[in-house]
Protein backbone atom coordinates (compact mmCIF):
# COMPACT_ATOMS: atom_id res chain seq x y z
CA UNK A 1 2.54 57.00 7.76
CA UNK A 2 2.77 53.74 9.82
CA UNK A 3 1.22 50.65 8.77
CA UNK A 4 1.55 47.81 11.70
CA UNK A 5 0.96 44.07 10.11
CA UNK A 6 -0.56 42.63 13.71
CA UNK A 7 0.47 38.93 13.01
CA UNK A 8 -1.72 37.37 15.46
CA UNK A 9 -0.43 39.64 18.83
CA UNK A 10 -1.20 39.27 22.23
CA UNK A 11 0.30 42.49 23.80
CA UNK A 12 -2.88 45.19 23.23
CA UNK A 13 -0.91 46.41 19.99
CA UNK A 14 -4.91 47.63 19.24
CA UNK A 15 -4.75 50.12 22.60
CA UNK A 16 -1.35 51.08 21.72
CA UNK A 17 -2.55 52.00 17.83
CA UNK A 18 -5.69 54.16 19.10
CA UNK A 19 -2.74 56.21 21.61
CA UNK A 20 -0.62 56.96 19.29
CA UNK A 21 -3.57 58.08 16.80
CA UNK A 22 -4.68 60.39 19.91
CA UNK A 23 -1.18 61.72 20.06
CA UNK A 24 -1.32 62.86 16.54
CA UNK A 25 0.43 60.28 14.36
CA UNK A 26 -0.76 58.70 11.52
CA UNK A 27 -0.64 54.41 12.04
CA UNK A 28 -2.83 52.15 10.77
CA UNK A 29 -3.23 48.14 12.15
CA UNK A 30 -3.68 45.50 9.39
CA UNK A 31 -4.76 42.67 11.18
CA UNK A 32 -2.41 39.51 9.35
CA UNK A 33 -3.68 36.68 11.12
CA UNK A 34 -1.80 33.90 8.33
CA UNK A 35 1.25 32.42 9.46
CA UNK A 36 4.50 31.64 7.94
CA UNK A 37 3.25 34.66 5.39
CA UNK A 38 5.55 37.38 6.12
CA UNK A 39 6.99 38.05 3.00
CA UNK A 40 2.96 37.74 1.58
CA UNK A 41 3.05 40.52 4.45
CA UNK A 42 5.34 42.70 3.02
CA UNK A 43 4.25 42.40 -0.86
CA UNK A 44 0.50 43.22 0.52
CA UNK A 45 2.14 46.43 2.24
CA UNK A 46 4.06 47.38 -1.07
CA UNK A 47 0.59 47.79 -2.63
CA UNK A 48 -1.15 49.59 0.29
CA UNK A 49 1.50 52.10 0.74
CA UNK A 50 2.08 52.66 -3.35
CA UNK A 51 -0.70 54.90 -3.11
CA UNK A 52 0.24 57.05 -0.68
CA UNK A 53 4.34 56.66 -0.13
CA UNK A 54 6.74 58.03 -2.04
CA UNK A 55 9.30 55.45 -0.36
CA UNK A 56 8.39 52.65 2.38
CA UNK A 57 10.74 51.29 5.20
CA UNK A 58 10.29 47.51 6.06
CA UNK A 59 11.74 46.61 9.39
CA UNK A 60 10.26 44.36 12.40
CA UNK A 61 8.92 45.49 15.40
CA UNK A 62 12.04 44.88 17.09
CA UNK A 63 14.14 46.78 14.52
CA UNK A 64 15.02 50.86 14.70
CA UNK A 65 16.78 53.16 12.31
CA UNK A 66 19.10 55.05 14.62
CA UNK A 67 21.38 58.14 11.91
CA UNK A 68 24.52 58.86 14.33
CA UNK A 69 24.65 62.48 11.41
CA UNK A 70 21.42 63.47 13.42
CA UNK A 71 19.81 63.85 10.46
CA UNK A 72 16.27 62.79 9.41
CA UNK A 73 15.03 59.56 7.35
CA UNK A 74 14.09 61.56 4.83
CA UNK A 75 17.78 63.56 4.56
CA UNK A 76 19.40 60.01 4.38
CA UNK A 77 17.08 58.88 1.59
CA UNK A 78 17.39 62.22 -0.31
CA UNK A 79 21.51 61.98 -0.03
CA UNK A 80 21.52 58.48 -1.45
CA UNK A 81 18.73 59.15 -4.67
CA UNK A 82 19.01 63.00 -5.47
CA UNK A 83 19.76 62.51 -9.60
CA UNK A 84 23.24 63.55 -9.28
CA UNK A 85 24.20 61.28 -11.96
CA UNK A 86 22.11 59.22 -14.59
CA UNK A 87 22.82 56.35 -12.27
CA UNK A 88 20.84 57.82 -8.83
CA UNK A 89 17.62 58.16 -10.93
CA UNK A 90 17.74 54.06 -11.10
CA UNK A 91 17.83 53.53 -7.20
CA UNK A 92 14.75 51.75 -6.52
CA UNK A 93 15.78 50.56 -2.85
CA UNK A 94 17.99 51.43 0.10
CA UNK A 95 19.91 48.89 1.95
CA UNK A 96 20.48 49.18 5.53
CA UNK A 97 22.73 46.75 7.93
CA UNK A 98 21.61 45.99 11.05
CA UNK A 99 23.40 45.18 14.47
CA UNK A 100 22.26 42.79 16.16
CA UNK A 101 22.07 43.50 20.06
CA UNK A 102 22.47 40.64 23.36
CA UNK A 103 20.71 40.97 26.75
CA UNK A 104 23.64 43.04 27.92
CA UNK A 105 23.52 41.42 31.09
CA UNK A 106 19.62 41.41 31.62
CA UNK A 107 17.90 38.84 33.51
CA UNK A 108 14.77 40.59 33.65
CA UNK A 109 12.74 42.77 30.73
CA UNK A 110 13.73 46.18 31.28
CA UNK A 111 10.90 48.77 31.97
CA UNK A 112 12.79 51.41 30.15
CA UNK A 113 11.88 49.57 26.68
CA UNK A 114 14.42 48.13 24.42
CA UNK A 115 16.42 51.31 22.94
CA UNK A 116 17.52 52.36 26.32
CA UNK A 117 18.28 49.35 28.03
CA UNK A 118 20.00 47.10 25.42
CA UNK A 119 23.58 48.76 25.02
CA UNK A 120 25.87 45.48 24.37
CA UNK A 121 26.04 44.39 20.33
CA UNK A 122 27.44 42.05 18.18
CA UNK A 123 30.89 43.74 16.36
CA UNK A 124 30.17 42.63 12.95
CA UNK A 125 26.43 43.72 11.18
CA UNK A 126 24.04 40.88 10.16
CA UNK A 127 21.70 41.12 6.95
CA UNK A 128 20.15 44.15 6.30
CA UNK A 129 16.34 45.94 5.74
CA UNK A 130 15.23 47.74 2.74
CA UNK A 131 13.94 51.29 1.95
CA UNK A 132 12.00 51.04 -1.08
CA UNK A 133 10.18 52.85 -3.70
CA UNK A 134 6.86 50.95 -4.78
CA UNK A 135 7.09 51.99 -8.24
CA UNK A 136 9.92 50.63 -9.10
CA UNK A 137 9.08 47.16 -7.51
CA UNK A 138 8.65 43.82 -9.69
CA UNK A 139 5.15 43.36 -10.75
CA UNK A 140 5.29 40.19 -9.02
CA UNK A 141 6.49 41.55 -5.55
CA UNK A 142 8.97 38.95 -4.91
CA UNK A 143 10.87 39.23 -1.73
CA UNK A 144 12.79 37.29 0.60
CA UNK A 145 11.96 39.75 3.44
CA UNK A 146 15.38 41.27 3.74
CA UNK A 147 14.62 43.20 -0.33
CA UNK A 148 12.89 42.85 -2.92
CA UNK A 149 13.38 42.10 -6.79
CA UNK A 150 12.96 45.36 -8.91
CA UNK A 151 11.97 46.27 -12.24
CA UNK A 152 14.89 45.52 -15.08
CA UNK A 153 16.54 49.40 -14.55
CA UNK A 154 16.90 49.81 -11.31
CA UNK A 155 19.33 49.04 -8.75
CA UNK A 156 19.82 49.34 -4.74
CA UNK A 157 22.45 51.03 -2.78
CA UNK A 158 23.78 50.12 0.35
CA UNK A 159 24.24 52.90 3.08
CA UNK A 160 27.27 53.47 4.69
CA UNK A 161 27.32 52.28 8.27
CA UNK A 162 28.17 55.33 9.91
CA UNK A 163 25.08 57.36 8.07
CA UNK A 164 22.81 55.10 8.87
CA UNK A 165 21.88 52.11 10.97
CA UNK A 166 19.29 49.81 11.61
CA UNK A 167 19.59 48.59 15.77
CA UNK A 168 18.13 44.97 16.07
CA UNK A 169 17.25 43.76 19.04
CA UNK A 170 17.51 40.25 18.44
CA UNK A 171 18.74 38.41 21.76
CA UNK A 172 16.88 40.01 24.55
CA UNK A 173 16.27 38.36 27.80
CA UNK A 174 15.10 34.71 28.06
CA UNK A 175 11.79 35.62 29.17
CA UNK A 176 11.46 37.58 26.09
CA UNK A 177 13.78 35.66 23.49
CA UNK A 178 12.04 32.25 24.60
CA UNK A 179 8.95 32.79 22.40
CA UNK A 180 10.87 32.85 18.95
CA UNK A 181 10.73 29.43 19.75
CA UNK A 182 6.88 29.21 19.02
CA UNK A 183 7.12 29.98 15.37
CA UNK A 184 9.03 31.89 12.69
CA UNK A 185 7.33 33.90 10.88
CA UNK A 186 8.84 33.98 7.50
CA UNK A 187 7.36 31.30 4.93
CA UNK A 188 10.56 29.24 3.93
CA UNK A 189 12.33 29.16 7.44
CA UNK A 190 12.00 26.35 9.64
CA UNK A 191 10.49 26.94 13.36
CA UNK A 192 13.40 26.26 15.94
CA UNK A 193 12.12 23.29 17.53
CA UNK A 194 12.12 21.55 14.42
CA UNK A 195 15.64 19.58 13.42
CA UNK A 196 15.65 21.03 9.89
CA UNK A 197 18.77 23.49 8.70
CA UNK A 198 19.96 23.93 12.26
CA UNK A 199 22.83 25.28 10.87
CA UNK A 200 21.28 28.12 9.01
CA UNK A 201 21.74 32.15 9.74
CA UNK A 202 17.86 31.96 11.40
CA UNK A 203 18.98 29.91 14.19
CA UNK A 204 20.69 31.62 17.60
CA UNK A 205 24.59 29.99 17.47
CA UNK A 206 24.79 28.00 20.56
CA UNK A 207 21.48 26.83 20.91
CA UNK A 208 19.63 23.86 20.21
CA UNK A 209 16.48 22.92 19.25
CA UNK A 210 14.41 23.21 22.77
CA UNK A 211 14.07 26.63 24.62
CA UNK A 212 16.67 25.71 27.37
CA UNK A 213 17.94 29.11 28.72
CA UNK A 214 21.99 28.61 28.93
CA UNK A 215 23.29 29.80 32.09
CA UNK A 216 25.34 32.64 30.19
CA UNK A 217 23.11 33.81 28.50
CA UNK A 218 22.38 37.57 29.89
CA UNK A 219 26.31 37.93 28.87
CA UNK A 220 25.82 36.44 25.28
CA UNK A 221 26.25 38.33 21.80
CA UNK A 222 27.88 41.33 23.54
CA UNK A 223 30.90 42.58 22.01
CA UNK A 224 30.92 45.94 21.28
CA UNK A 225 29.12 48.20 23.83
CA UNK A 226 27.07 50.50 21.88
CA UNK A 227 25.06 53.52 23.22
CA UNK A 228 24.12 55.89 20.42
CA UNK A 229 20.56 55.11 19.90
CA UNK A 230 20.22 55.45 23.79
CA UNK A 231 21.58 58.34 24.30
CA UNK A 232 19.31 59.67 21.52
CA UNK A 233 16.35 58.59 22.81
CA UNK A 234 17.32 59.63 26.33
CA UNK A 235 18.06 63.08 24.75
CA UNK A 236 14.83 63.49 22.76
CA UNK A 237 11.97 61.36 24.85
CA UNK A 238 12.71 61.94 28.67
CA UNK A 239 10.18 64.20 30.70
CA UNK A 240 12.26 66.44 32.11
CA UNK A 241 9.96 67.28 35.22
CA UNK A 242 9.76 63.69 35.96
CA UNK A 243 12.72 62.27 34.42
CA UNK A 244 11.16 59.02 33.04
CA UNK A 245 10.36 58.35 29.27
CA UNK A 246 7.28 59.00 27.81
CA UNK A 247 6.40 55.20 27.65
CA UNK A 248 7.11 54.34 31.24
């Protein structure tokens, strides 16, 4: 089960919703038209999904689990809470790192989507998402977006890196990356084009407060080069009569 928080959109996220309901899967749109609410967002989500979710994965629309093991979500989560000691009954969230990927060497946005087009990371992770179980929440669904508080008992556990991953794609091309500078979305971080805590972990190093493209900026954040999650999805979503993904 998917449930999309549309935060004021303007891509048709409502046409893609009703295709991927044709295809089969279950997704739901919540239309979240607030801003500077996201972590309102997420604690409104906690309650939806409690009735039907077992455990619920929050991650951005830019953000993708990619498991170099092979193995499913579900295998991950069951390695990290099966009871094998008192202390695995008391996990009450999963913590994930994320890389955070560069344009690698885009100028334009790439009509392959971003999974198979941005290959070029930074070396060292930055934050992380949470995997959560809803019962096991605070009853006042506190969160800071990255995780939440949880009941006196429980605990998290982070994953290690190389079972599981979460593949940001943070800096894409200017065309793209540009609109951050609009708004930010969470409720206690500042919008970039104001001057307050430039120096915090929200802004993009290097740049300033006006959405000025740098002339490097295609070859920015790119340290490691980093193809898993593309292989993967050129593995599992190519047609192979016409050799283009399913989305193109």
């Amino acid at each position: 089960m998917v449930h999309i928080y549309d935060n004021n959109s303007d891509d048709d996220i409502v046409s893609a919703v009703k295709n991927l309901k044709n295809c089969g899967y279950n997704v739901s749109r919540h239309f979240w038209p607030w801003i500077k609410t996201q972590e309102a967002g997420f604690a409104n989500c906690a309650i939806r999904a409690k009735r039907d979710c077992d455990w619920v994965a929050f991650i951005d629309v830019d953000e993708f689990f990619y498991i170099p093991s092979g193995q499913t979500l579900t295998q991950v989560i069951k390695k990290y809470t099966t009871p094998s000691s008192s202390s695995s009954s008391k996990i009450g969230e999963i913590r994930t790192s994320c890389h955070s990927f560069g344009p690698s060497g885009l100028k334009d946005p790439p009509r392959r989507g971003v999974m198979a087009s941005y290959t070029c990371r930074m070396s060292q992770p930055e934050r992380h998402k949470s995997i959560v179980r809803p019962e096991t929440l605070n009853a006042t669904l506190i969160n800071v977006v990255h995780h939440f508080q949880l009941k006196e008992g429980f605990t998290f556990v982070d994953v290690e890196k190389d079972a599981m991953i979460i593949n940001h794609y943070k800096y894409q091309v200017w065309d793209i990356f540009k609109e951050k500078f609009k708004r930010r979305v969470a409720t206690y971080v500042a919008d970039w084009q104001d001057k307050e805590t430039v120096g915090s972990k929200d802004r993009t190093p290097g740049l300033g407060t006006r959405p000025v493209e740098p002339s490097d900026w295609a070859e920015r954040f790119c340290e490691v080069r980093d193809n898993g999650l593309k292989d993967w999805v050129l593995e599992n979503f190519v047609d192979r009569k016409t050799q283009r993904l399913v989305w193109e």
